[in-house]
Every structure is written in structure tokens, then in C-alpha cells.
N, C-alpha and C. Protein backbone atom coordinates (compact mmCIF):
# COMPACT_ATOMS: atom_id res chain seq x y z
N UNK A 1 -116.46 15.95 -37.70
CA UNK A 1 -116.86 14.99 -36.72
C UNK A 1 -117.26 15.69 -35.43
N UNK A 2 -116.43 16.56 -34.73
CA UNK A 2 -116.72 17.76 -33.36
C UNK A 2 -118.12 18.21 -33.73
N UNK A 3 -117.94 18.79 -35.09
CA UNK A 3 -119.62 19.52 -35.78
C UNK A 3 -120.65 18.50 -35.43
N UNK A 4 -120.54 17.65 -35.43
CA UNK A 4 -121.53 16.59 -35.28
C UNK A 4 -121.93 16.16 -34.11
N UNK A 5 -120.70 15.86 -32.94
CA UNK A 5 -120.99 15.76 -31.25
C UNK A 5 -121.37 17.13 -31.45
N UNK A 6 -121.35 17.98 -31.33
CA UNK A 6 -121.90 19.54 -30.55
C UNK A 6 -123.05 19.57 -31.12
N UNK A 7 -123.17 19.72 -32.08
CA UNK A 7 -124.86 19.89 -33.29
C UNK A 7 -125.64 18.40 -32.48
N UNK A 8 -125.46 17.22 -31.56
CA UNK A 8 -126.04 16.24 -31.02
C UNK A 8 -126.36 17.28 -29.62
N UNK A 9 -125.47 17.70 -29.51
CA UNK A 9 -125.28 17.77 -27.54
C UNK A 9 -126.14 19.01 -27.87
N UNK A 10 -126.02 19.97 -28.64
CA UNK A 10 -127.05 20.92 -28.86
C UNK A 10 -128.54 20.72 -29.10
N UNK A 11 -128.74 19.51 -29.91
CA UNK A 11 -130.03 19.25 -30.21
C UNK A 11 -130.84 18.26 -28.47
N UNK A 12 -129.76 17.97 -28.31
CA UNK A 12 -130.07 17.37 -27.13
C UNK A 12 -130.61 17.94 -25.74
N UNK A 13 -129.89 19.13 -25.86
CA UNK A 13 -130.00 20.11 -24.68
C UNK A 13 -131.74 20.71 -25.27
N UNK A 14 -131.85 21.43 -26.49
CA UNK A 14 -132.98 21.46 -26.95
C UNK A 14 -134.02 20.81 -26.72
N UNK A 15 -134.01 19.30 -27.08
CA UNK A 15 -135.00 19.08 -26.54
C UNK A 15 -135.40 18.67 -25.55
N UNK A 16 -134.45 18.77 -24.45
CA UNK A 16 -135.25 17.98 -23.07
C UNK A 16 -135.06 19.09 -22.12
N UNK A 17 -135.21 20.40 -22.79
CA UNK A 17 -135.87 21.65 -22.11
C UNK A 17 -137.10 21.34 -21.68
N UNK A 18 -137.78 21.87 -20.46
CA UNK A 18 -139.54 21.58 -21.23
C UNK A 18 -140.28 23.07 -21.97
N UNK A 19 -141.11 22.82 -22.73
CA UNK A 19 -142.07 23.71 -23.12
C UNK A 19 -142.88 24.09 -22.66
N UNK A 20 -143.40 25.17 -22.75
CA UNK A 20 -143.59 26.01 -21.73
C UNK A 20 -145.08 25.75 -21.57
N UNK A 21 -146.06 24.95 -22.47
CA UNK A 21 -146.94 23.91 -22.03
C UNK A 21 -146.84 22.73 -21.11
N UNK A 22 -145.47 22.19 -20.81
CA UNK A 22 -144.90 20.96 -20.32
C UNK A 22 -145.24 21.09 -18.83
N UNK A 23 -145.39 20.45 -18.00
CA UNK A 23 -144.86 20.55 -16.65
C UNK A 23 -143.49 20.66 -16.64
N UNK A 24 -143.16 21.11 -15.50
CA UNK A 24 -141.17 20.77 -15.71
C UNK A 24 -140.97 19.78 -14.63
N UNK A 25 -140.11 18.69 -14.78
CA UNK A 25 -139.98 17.61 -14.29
C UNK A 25 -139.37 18.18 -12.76
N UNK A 26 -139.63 17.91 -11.99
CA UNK A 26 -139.39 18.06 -10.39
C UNK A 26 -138.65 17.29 -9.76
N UNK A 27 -138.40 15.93 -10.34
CA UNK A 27 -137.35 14.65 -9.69
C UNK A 27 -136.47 14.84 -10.43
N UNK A 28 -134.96 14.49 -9.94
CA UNK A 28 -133.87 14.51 -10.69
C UNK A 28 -133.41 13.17 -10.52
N UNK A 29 -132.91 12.29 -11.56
CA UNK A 29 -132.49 10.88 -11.30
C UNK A 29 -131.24 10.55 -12.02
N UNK A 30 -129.89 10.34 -11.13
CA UNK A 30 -128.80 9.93 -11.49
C UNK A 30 -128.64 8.74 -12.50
N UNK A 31 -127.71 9.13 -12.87
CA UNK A 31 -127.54 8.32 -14.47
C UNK A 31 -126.29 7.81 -14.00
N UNK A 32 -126.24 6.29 -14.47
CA UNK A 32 -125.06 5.28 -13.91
C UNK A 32 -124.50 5.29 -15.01
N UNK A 33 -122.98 5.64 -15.34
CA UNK A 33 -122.12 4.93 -16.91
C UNK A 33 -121.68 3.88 -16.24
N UNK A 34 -122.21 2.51 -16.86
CA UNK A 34 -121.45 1.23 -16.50
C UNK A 34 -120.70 1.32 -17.35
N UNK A 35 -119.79 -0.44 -16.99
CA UNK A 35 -118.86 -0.25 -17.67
C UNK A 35 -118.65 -1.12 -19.34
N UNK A 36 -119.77 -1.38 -19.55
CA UNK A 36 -120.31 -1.75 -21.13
C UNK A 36 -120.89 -0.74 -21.81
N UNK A 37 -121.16 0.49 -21.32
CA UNK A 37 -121.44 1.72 -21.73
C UNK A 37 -121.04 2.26 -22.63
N UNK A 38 -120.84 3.22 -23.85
CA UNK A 38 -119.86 3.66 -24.64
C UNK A 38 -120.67 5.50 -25.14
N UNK A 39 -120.02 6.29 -25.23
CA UNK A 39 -120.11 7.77 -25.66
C UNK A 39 -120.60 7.32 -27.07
N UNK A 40 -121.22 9.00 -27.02
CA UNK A 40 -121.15 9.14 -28.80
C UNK A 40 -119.95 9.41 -29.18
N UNK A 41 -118.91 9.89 -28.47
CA UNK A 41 -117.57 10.22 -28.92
C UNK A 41 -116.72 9.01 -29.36
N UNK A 42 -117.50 8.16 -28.30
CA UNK A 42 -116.27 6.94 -28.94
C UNK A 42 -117.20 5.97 -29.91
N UNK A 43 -118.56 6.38 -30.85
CA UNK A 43 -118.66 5.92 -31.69
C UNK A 43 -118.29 6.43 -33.50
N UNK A 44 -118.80 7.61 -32.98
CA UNK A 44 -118.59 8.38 -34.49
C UNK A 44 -117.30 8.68 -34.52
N UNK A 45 -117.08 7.77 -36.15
CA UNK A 45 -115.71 7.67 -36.25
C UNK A 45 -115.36 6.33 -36.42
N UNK A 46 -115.64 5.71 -36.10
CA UNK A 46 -115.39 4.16 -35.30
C UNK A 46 -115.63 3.37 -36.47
N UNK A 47 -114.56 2.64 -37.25
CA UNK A 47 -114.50 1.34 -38.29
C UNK A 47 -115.51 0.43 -38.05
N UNK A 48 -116.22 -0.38 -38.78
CA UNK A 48 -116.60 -1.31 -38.73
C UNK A 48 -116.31 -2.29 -39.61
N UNK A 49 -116.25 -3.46 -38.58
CA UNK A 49 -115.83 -4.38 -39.44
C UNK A 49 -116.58 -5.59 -39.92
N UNK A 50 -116.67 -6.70 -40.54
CA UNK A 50 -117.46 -7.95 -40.38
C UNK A 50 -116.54 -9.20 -40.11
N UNK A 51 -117.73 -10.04 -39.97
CA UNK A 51 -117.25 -11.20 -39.32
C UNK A 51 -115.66 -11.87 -39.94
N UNK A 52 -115.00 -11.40 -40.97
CA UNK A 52 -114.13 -11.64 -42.49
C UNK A 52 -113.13 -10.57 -41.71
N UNK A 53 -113.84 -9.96 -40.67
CA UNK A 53 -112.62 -8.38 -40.23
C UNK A 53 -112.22 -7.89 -41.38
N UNK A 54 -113.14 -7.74 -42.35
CA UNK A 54 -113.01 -6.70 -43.52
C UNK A 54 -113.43 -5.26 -43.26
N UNK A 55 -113.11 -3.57 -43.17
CA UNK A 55 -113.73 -3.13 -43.07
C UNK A 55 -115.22 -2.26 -44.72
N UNK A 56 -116.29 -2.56 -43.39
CA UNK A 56 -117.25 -2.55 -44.29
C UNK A 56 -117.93 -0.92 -44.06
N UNK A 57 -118.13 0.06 -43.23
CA UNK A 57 -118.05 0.82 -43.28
C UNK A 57 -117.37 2.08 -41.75
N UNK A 58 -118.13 3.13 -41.86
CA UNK A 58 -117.26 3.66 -40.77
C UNK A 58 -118.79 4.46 -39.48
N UNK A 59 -118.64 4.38 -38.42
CA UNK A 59 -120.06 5.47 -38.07
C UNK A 59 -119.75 6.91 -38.11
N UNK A 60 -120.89 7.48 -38.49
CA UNK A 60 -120.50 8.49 -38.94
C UNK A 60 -121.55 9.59 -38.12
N UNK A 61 -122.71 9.31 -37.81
CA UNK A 61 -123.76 10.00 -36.88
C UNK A 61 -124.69 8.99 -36.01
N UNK A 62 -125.10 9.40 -35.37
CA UNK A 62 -125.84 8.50 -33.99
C UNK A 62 -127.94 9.29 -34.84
N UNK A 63 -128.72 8.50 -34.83
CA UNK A 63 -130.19 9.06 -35.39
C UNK A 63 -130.90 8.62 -33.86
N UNK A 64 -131.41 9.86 -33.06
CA UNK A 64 -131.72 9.61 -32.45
C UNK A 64 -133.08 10.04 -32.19
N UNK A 65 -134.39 9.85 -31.33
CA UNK A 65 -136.00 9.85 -31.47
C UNK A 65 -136.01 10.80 -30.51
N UNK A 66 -137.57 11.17 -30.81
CA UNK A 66 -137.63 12.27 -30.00
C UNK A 66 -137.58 12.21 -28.62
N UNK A 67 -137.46 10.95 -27.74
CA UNK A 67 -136.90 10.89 -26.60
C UNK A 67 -135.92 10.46 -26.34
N UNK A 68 -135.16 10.94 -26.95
CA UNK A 68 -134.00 11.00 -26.79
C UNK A 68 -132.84 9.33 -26.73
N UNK A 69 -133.53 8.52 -28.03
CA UNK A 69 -133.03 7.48 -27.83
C UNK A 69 -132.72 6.83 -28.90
N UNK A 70 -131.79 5.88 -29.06
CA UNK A 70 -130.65 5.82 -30.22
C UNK A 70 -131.87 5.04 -31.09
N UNK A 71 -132.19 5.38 -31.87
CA UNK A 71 -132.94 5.00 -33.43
C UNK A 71 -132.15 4.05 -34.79
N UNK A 72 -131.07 4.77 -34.64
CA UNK A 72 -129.94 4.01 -35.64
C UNK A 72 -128.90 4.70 -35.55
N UNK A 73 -127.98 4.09 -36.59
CA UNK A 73 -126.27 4.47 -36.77
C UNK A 73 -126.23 4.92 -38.33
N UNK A 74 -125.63 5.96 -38.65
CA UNK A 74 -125.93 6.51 -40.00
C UNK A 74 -124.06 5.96 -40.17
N UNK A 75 -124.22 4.92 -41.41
CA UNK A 75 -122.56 4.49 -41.46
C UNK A 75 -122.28 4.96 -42.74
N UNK A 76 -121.17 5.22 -43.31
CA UNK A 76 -120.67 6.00 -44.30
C UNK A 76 -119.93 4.33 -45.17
N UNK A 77 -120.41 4.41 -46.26
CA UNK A 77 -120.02 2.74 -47.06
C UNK A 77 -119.55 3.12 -48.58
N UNK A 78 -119.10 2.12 -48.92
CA UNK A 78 -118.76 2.18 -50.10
C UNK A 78 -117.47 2.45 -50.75
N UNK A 79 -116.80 3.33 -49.86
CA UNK A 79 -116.02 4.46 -50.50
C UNK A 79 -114.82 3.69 -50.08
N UNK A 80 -113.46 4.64 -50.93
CA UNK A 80 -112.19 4.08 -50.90
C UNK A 80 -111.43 5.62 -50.15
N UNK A 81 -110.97 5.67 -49.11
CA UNK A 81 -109.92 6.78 -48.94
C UNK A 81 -111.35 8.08 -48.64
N UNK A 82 -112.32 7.63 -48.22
CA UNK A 82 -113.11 8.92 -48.70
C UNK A 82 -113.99 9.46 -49.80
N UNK A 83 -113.48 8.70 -50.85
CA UNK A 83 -113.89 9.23 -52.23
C UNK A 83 -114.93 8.34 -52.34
N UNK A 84 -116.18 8.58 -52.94
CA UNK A 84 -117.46 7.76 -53.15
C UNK A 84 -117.97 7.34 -52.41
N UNK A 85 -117.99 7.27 -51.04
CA UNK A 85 -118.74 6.67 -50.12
C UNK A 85 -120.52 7.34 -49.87
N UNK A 86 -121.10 6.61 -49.21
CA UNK A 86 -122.50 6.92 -49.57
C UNK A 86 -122.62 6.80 -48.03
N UNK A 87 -124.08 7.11 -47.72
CA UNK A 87 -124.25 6.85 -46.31
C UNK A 87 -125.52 6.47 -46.31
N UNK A 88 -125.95 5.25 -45.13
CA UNK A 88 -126.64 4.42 -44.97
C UNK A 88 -127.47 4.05 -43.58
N UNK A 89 -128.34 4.15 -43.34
CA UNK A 89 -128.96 4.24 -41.50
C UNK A 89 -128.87 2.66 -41.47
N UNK A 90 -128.62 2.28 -40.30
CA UNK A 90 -129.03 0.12 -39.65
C UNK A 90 -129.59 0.86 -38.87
N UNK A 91 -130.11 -0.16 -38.11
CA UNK A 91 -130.38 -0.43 -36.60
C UNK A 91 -129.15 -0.20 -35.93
N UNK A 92 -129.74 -0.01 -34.53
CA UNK A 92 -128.30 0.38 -33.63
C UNK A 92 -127.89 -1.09 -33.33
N UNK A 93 -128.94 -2.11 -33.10
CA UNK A 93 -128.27 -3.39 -33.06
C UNK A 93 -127.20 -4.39 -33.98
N UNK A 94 -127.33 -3.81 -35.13
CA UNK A 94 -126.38 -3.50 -36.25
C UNK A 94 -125.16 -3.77 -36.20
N UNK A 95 -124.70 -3.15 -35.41
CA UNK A 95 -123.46 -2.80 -35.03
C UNK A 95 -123.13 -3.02 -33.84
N UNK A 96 -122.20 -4.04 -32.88
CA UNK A 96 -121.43 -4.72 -31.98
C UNK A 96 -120.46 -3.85 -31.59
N UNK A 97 -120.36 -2.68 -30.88
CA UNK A 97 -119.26 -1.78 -30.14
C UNK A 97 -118.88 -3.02 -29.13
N UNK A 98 -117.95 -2.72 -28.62
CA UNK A 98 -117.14 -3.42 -27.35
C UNK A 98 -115.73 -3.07 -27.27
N UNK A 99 -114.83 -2.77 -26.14
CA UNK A 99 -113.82 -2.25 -25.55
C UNK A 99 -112.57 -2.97 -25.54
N UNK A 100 -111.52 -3.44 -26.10
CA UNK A 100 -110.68 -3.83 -26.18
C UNK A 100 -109.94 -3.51 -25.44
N UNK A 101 -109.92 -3.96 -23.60
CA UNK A 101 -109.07 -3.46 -23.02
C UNK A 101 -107.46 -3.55 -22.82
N UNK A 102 -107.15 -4.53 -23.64
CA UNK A 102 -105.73 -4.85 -24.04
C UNK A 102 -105.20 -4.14 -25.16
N UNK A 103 -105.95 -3.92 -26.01
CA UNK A 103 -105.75 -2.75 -27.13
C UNK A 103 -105.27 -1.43 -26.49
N UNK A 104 -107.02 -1.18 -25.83
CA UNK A 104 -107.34 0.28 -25.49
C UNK A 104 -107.93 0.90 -26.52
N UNK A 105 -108.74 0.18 -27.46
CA UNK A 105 -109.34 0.54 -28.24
C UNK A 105 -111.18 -0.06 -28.94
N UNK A 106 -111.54 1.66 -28.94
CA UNK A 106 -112.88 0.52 -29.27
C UNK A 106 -113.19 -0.14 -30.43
N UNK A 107 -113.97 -1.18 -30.56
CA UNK A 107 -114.26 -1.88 -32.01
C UNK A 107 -115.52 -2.23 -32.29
N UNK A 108 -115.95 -2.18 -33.65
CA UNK A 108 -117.43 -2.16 -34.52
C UNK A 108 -117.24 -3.28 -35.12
N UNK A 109 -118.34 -4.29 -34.90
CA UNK A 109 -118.24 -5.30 -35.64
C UNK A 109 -120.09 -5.34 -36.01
N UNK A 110 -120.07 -6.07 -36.98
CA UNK A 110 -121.68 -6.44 -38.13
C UNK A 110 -121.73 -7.51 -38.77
N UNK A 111 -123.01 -8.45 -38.82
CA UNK A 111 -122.82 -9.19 -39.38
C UNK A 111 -123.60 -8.76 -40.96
N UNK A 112 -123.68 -7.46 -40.61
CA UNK A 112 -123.96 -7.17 -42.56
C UNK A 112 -122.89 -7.06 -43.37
N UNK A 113 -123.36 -7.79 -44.35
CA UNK A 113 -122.10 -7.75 -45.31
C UNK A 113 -121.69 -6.22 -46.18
N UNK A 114 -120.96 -6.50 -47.25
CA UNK A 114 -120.94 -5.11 -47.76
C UNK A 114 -122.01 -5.07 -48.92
N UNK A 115 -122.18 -6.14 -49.37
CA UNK A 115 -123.34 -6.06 -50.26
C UNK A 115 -124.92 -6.02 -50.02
N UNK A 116 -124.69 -6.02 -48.75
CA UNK A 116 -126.21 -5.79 -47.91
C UNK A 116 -126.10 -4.32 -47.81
N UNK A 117 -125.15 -3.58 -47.22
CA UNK A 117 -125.09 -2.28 -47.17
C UNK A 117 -125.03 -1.21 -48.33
N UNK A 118 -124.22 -2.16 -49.41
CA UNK A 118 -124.33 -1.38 -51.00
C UNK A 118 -126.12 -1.20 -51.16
N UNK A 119 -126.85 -2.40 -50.88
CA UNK A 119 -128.32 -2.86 -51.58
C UNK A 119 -129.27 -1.76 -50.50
N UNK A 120 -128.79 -1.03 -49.62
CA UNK A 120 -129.51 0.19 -48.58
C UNK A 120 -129.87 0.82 -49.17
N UNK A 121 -131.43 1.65 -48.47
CA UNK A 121 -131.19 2.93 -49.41
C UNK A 121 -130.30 3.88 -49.24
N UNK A 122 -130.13 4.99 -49.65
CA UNK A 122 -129.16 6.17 -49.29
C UNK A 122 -129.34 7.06 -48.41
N UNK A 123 -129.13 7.50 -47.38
CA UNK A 123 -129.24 8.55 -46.51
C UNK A 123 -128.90 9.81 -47.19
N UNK A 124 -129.42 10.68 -46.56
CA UNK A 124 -128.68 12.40 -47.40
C UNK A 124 -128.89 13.06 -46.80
N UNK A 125 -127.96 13.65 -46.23
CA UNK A 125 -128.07 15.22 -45.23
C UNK A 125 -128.53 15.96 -45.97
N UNK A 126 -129.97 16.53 -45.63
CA UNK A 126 -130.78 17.32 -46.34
C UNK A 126 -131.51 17.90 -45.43
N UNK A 127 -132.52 19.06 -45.47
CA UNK A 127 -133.25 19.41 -44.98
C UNK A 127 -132.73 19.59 -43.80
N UNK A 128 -133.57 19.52 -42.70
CA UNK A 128 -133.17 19.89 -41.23
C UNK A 128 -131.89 19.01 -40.92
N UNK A 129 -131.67 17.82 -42.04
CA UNK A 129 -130.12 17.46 -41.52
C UNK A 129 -128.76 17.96 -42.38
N UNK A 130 -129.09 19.13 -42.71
CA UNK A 130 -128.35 19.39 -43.88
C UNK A 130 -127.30 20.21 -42.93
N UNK A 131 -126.37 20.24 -42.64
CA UNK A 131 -125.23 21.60 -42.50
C UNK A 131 -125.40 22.89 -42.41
């Protein structure tokens, strides 16, 4: 899971270097974390559940575009304990994060079922996403 924030924060730093064709950006503009905001840290990882509060799968990587902006949620489904699970891209809208401040914990909710997520195609760390 760490392999995965650092291999982000790395690819991240990568690309919003500029190239050495680029101009290099000259304004610097502060970035606000409100407080509906949430990390990649506090997603990957993170249960999801459905409307039944069954859990239906877990997030497992953030897919993000070349400017640097959330594309989808790669969720890990299927599986029992680990064993057989498959992995699957949504939309980032997909998935309902929000802060349980009486908990202190965050929570994933979807209104996809599990048989919508079985019927996905398969994701596969391959190629440039391979390990």
C-alpha cells in the first residue's frame, strides 16, 4: 500500500516538472485543504460499502490523467480474506468518501452493487503499471 502512495507522489513529482520545451510556470498558487477534502492516504485501503452496508470492495489505487487529476478508483472485488479478488476501475464519483467525525474514521460508500462490479472488466497491473 506505502509502494503505491510513493510510486503516486513519485509519478506526481515527475510529471509536473516542466520539460525542457515547457515554459516553467512563474506564478505560484496556494492550495486550500478544506475540510471535505480527503488524501490519497486516507483512501487507499479504505472498505467500501453499499447502500445494504455490505462490504463490496476495498480502494486499492487512485488512476490519475495527465494533469494530474483523479480519473478513477481502481477497487479490489470479489475476493474473500484476500484470496481471489480481482480489480476493477469506476469513476471517482463511484465512490462516496466522507469523515465520520464521531467515529474518527473515514468511510466508502457506492451505490454499485456487487454484481455490477463482478460484470466489470478486469484491471491488471501490467505494463507501465506493473511493479
Amino acid at each position: 500500500m506505502r509502494a503505491n502512495i510513493i510510486g503516486l507522489a513519485a509519478a506526481a513529482a515527475l510529471l509536473s516538472a516542466p520539460a525542457l520545451a515547457q515554459t516553467p510556470i512563474t506564478e505560484t498558487a496556494n492550495v486550500a485543504v478544506g475540510p471535505s477534502d480527503a488524501l490519497a492516504s486516507n483512501l487507499v485501503g479504505l472498505d467500501v460499502n453499499n447502500a445494504a452496508n455490505e462490504d463490496v470492495g476495498e480502494i486499492e489505487d487512485l488512476v490519475l490523467d495527465s494533469s494530474m487529476n483523479a480519473k478513477g478508483l481502481v477497487l479490489s472485488v470479489g475476493g474473500f480474506l484476500g484470496m481471489g479478488d480481482r480489480y476493477v476501475v469506476v469513476p471517482p464519483n463511484a465512490v462516496k468518501v466522507t469523515f465520520d467525525g464521531s467515529a474518527k474514521e473515514w468511510k466508502g460508500t457506492s451505490t454499485l452493487t456487487r454484481e455490477q462490479l463482478k460484470a466489470m472488466p478486469e484491471f491488471k497491473y501490467e505494463g507501465k503499471f506493473d511493479d
